[in-house]
Protein backbone atom coordinates (compact mmCIF):
# COMPACT_ATOMS: atom_id res chain seq x y z
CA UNK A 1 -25.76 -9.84 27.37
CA UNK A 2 -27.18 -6.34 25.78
CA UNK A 3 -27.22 -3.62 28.45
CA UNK A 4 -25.53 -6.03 30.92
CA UNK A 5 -21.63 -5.43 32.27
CA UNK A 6 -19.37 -8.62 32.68
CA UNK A 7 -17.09 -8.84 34.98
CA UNK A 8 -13.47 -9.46 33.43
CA UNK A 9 -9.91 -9.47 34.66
CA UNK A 10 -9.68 -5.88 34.54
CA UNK A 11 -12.77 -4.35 34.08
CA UNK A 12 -15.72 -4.95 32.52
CA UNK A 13 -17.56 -5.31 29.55
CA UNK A 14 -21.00 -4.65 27.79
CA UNK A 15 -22.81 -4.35 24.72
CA UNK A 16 -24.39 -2.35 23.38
CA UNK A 17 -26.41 -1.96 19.81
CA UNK A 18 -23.35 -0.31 18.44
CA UNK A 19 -20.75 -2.99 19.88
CA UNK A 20 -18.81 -3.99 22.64
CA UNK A 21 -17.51 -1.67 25.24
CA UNK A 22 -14.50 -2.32 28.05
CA UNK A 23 -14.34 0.15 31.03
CA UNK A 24 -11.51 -0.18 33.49
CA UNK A 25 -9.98 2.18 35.97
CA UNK A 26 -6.66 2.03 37.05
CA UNK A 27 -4.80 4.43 39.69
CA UNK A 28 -8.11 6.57 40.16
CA UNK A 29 -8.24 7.15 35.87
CA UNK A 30 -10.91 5.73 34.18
CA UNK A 31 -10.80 4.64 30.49
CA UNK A 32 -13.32 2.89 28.21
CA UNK A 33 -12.81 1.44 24.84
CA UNK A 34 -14.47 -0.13 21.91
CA UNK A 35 -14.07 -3.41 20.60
CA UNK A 36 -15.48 -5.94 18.06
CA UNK A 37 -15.90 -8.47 20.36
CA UNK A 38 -15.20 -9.36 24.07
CA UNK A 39 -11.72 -11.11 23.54
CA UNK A 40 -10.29 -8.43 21.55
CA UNK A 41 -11.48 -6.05 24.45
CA UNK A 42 -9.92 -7.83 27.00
CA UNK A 43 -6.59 -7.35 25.30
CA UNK A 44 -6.65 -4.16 24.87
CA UNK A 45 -7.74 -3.23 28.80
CA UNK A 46 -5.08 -5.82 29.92
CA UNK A 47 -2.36 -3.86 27.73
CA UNK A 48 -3.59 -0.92 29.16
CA UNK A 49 -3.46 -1.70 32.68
CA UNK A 50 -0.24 -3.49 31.89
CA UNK A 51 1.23 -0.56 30.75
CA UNK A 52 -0.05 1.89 33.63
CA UNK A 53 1.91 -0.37 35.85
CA UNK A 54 4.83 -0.12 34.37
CA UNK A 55 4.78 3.18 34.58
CA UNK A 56 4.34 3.68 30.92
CA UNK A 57 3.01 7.16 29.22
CA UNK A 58 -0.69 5.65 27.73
CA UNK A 59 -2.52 9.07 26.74
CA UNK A 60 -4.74 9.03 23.77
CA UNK A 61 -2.61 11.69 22.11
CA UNK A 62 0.47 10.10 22.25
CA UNK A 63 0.16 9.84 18.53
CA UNK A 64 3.11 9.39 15.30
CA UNK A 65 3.22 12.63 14.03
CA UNK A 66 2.86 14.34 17.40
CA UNK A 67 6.17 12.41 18.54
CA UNK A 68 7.91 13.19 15.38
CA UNK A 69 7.89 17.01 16.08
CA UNK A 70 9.25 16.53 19.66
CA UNK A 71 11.79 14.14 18.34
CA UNK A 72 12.92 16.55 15.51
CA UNK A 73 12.93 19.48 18.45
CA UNK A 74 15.15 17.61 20.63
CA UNK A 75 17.27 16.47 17.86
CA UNK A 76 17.66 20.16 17.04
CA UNK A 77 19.38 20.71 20.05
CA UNK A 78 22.48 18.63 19.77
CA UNK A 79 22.54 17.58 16.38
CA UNK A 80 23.64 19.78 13.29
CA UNK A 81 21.22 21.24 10.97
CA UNK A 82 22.20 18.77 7.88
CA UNK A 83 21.81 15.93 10.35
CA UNK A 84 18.13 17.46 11.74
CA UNK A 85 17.57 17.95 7.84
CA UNK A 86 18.09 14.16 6.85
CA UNK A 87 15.82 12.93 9.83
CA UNK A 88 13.15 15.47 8.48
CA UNK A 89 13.33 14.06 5.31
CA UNK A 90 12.66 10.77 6.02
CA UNK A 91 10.25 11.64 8.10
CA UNK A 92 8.00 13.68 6.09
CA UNK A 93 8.80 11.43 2.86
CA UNK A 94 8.64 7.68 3.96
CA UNK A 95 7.70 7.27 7.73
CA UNK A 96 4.44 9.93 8.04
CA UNK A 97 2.77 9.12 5.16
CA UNK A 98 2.62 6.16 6.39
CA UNK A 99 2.81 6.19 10.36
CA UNK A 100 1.80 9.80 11.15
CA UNK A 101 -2.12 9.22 12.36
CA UNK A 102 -1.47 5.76 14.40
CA UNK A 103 -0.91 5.62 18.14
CA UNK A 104 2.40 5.04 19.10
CA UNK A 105 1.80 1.75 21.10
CA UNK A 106 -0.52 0.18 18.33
CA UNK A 107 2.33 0.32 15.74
CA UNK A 108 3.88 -3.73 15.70
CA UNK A 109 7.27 -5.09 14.19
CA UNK A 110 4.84 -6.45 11.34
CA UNK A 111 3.86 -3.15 10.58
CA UNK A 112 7.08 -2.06 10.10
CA UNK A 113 8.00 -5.05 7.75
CA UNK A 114 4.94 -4.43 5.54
CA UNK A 115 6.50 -0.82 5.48
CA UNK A 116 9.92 -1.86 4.37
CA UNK A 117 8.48 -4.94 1.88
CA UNK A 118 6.23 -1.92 0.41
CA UNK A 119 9.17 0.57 0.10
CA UNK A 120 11.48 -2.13 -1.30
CA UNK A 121 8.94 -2.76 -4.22
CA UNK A 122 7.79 0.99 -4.80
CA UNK A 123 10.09 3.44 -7.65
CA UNK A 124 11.93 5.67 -6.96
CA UNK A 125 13.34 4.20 -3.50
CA UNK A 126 16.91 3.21 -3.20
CA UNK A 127 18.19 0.98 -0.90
CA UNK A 128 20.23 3.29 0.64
CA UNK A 129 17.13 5.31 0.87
CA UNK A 130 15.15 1.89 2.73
CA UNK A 131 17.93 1.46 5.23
CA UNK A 132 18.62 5.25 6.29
CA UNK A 133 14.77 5.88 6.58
CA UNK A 134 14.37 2.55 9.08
CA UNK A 135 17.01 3.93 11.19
CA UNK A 136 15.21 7.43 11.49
CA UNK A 137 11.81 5.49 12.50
CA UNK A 138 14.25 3.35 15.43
CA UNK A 139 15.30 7.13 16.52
CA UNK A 140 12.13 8.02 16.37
CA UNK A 141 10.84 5.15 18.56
CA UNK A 142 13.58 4.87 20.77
CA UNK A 143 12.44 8.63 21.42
CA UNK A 144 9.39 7.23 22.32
CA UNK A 145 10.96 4.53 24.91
CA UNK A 146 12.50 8.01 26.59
CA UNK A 147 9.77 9.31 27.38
CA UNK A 148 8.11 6.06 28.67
CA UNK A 149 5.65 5.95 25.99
CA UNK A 150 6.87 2.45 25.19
CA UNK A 151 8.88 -0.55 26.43
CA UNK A 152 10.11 -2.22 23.55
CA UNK A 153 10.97 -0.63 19.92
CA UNK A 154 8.92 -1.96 16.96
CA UNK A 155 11.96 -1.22 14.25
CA UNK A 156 14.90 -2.65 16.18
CA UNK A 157 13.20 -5.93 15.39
CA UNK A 158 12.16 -4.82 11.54
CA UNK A 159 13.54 -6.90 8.49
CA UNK A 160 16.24 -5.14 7.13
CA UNK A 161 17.82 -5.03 3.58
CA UNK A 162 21.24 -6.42 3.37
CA UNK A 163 21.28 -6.87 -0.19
CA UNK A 164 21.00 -4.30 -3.42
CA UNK A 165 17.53 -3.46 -4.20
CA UNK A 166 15.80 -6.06 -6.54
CA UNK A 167 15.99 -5.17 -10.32
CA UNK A 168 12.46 -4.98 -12.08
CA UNK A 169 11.16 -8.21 -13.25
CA UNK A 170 8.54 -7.67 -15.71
CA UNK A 171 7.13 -10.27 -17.89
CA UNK A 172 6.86 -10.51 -21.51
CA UNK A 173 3.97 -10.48 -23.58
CA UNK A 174 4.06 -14.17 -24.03
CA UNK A 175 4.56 -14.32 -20.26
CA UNK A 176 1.37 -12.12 -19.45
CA UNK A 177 -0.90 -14.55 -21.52
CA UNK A 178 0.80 -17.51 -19.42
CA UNK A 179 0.34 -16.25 -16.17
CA UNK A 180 -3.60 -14.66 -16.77
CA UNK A 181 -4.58 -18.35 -18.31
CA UNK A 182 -3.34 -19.71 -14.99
CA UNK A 183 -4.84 -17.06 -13.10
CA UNK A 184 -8.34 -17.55 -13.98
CA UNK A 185 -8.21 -20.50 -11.44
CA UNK A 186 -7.56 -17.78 -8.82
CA UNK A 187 -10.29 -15.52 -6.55
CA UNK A 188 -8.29 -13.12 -7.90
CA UNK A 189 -8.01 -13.27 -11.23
CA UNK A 190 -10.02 -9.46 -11.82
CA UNK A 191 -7.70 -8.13 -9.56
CA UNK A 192 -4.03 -8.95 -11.25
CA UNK A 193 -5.64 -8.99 -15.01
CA UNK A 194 -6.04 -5.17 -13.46
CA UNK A 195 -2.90 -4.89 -12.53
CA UNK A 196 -1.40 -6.19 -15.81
CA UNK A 197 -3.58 -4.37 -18.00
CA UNK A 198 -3.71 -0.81 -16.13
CA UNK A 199 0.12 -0.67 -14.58
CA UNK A 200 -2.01 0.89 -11.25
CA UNK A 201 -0.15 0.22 -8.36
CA UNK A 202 -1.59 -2.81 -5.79
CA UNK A 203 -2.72 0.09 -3.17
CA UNK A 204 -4.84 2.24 -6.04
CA UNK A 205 -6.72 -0.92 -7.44
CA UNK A 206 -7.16 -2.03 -3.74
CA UNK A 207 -8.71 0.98 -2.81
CA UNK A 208 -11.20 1.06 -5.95
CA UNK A 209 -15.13 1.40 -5.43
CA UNK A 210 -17.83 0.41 -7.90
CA UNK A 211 -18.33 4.17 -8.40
CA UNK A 212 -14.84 4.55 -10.01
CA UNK A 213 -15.85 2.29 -12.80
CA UNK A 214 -17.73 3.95 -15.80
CA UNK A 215 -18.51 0.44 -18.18
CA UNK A 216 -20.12 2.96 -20.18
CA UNK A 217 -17.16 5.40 -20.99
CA UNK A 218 -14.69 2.58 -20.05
CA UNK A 219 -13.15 4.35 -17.61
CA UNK A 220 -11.29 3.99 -14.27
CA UNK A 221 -10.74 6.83 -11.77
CA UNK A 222 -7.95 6.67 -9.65
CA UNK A 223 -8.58 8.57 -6.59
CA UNK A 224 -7.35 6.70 -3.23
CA UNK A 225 -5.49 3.99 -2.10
CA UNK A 226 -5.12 1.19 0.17
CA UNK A 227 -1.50 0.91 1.23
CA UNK A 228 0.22 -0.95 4.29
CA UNK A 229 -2.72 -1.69 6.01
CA UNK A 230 -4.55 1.72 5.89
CA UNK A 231 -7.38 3.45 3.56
CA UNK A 232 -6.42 6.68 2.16
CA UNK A 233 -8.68 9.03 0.35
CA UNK A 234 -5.84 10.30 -1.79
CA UNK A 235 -3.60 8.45 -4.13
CA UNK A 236 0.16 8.62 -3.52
CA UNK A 237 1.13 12.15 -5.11
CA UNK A 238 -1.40 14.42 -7.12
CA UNK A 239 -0.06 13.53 -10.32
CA UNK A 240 -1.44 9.88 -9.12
CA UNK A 241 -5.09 11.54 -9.56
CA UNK A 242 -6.31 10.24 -13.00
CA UNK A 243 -8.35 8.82 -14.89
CA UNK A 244 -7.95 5.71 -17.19
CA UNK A 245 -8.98 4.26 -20.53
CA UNK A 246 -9.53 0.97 -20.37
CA UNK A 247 -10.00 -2.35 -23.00
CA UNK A 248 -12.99 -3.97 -23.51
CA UNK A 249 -11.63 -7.07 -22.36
CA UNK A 250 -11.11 -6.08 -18.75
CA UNK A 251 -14.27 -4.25 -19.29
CA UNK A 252 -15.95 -7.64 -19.67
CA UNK A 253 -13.44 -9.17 -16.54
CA UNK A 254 -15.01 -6.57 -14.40
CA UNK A 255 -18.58 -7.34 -15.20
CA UNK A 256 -18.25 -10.80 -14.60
CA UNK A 257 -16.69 -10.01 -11.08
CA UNK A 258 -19.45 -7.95 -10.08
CA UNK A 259 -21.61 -10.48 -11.12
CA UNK A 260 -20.10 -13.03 -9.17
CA UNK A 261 -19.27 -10.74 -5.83
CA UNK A 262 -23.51 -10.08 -6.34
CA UNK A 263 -24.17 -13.65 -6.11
CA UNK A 264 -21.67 -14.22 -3.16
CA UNK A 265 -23.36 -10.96 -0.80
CA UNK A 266 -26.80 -12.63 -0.90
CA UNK A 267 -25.26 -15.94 0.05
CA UNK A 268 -22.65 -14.73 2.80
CA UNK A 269 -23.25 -16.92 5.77
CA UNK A 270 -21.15 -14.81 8.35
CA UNK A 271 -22.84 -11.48 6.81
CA UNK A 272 -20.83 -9.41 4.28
CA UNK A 273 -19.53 -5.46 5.10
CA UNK A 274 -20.65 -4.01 1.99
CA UNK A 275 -17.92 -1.14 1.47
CA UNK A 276 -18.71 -1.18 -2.20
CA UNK A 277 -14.92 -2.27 -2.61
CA UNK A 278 -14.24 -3.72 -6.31
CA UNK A 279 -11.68 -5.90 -4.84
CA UNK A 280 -12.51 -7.31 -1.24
CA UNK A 281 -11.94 -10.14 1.17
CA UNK A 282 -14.81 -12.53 2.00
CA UNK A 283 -16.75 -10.12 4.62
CA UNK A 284 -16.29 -7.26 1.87
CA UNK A 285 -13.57 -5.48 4.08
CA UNK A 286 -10.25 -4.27 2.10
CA UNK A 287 -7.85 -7.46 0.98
CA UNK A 288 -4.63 -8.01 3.00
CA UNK A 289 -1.66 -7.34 0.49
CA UNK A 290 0.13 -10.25 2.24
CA UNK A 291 -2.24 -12.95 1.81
CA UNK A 292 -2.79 -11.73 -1.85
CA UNK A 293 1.01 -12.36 -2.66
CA UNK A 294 1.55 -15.17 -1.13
CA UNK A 295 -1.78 -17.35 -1.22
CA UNK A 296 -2.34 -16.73 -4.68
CA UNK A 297 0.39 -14.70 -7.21
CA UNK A 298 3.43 -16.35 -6.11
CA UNK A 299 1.88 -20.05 -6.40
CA UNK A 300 0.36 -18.49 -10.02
CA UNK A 301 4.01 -18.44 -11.03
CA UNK A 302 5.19 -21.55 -8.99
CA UNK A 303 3.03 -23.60 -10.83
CA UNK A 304 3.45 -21.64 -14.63
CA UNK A 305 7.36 -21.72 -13.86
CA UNK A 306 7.79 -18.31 -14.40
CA UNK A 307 10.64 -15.84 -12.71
CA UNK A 308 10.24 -16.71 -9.69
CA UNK A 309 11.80 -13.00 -8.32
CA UNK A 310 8.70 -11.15 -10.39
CA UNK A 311 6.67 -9.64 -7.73
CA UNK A 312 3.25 -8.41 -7.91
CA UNK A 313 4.70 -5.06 -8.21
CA UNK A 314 6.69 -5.86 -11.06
CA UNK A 315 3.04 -6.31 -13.06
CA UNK A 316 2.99 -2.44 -12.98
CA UNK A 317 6.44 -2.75 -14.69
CA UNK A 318 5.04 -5.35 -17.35
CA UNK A 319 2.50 -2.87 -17.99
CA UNK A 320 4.80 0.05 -18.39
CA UNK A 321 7.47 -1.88 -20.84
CA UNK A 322 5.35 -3.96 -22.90
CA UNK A 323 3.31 -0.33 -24.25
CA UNK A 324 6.94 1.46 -24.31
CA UNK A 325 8.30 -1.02 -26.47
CA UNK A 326 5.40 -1.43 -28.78
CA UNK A 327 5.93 2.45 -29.18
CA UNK A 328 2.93 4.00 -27.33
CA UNK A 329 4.78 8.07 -26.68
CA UNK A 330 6.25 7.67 -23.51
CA UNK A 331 4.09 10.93 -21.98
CA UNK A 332 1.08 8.93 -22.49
CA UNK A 333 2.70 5.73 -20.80
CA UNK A 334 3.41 8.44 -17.85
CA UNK A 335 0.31 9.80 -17.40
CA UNK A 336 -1.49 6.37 -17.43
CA UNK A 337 0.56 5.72 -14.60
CA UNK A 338 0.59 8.91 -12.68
CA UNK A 339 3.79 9.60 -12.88
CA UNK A 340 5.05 13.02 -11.95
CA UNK A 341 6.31 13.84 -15.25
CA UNK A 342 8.26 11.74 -18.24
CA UNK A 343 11.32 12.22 -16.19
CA UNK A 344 10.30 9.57 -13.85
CA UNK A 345 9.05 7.09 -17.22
CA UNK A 346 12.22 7.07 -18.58
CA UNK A 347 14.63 6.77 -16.02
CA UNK A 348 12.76 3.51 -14.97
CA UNK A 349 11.91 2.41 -18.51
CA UNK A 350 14.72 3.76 -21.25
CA UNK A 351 15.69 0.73 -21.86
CA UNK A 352 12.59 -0.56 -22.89
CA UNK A 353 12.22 1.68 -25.58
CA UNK A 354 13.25 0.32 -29.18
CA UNK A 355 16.44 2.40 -30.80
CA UNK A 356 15.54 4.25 -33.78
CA UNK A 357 17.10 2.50 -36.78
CA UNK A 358 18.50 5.75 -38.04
CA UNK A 359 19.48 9.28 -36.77
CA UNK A 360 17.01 11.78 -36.66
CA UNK A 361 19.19 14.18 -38.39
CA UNK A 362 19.38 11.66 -41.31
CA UNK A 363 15.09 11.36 -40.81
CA UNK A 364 14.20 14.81 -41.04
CA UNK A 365 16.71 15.31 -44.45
CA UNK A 366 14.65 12.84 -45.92
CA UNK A 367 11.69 14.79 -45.74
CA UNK A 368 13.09 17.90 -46.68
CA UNK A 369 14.14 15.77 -49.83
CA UNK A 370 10.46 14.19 -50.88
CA UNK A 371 9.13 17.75 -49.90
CA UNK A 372 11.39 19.40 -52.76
CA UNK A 373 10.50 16.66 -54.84
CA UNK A 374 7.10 17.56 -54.72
């Protein structure tokens, strides 16, 4: 079909050495889009012509960010400063980082679950915090419904927490060597013995490339992530910009998996997108959070009988109080984990951290004592 246009419901469709293309023109506009292949091009010119007829807003620009500064501009004009505040905050905190470069009519109710599932399992996130920021974003949309930019609000119809948020779950030493034995029946078995033995969070290891490995000075650069669907070339604050020691055990994990994702590229019937991504799915394309959790970790601790309310998160948390209470100084356990500073370490992790047997006052007059001795 190269160089050749198909006739479709609405439109047509060709392709080209660099794809598929859809052209369609609707009310005297004319529009083309890109595609992977022909079906998911006829979607998208049927939602577009769809939406036309409705009578819905479908410019390019209608993006996330570009809607949240209207929003907060109308908002400002009945609303009181503390309340425009609040709505700022959550926007420029929890929905933008996340939301602010996507159309407005691409983002789905699923998104907005993987959203809330993500902030639900991140630190630092109350769930106060998860329900007031979810009912900024159905503002925000229903904004968006106002000014006919969409028909139906992807957040009305989001999960939403009605319980208090989950309390860490990490597992014990003991624990660790249960679920990594299991593991090593898993496609994934690199990827969580990372997890365990680094404390990076899922996005950071997702978003690793060959390049941030050094076997030599067994190190790992953390640089970018892969978060809720979306690459980004920065990790999630600049304290989160680091760089790793790591064991010679995972060392050797590593090696092995490169080994093995070698083998699989030159036998790849369907063709393989090499993205030089240390962790990828079967066409070398970043791995789907989702699938990783429930295909493969929680049926790891199904089958081990472990807590069944750990979550893959929580692996960051194993990592974090297993080193705090073998009495690693909790600055270094922050900085392995990009925290923003100890603060952060031991609010989450105090508890973790064994009680000296005696005061320090009684300590430090003991070796003022052997000092006079001497």
């Amino acid at each position: 079909m190269a160089g050749k246009n198909k006739q479709v419901k609405h439109g047509t469709i060709s392709e080209t050495k660099y794809g598929f293309i859809g052209r369609v023109q609707v009310n005297g506009k004319r529009i083309a889009r890109r595609g992977k292949n022909e079906e998911e091009l006829q979607t998208a010119l049927n939602k577009y012509v769809e939406a036309v007829n409705k009578g819905l807003d479908v410019s390019t620009a209608n993006m996330v960010k570009d809607l949240s500064s209207k929003f907060l501009k109308a908002k400002s004009l009945k609303a009181s400063p503390r309340v425009v505040a609040g709505y700022k905050s959550d926007l420029d905190k929890r929905i933008l980082p996340v939301f602010q470069n996507k159309l407005i009519r691409n983002v789905t109710t699923s998104m907005a679950d993987e959203w809330i599932i993500t902030m639900n399992e991140e630190e630092g996130i109350s769930t106060n915090q998860i329900r007031t920021s979810r009912k900024t974003a159905i503002a925000l949309f229903n904004y968006a419904i106002k000014l006919n930019i969409l028909e139906r609000n992807p957040f009305v119809y989001s999960e939403t927490i009605t319980h208090n948020k989950q309390e860490m779950s990490p597992l014990s030493p003991a624990e660790v060597s249960i679920f990594l034995n299991e593991a090593k029946n898993s496609k994934h078995y690199a990827l969580l013995t990372t997890l365990v033995t680094t404390g990076t969070r899922v996005g950071e290891a997702l978003g690793l490339t060959w390049n941030d490995i050094n076997f030599n000075s067994k190190e790992i650069s953390i640089n970018k992530q892969y978060t809720n669907g979306e690459f980004k070339d920065h990790p999630k604050t600049s304290a989160s910009r680091r760089t790793i020691k790591v064991g010679d055990d995972l060392v050797e994990v590593l090696k092995v998996h490169q080994i093995e994702q070698l083998e699989y590229k030159s036998t790849a019937l369907n063709g393989y997108n090499d993205n030089n991504l240390v962790f990828s799915n079967e066409v070398g394309n970043y791995e789907n959070l989702s699938n990783i959790r429930d295909r493969h970790f929680n049926p790891i601790l199904k089958k081990t009988l472990l807590n069944p309310q750990t979550r893959i998160h929580d692996l960051r948390h194993t990592f974090a109080s297993i080193n705090l209470m073998e009495g690693v100084p909790v600055l270094v356990v922050s900085n392995h984990l990009g925290h923003s500073s100890a603060k952060i370490t031991l609010e989450y992790y105090s508890h973790f951290i064994p009680n000296v047997a005696e005061s320090p006052s009684i300590t430090i007059e003991k070796i003022l004592k052997e000092i006079e001795v001497k």
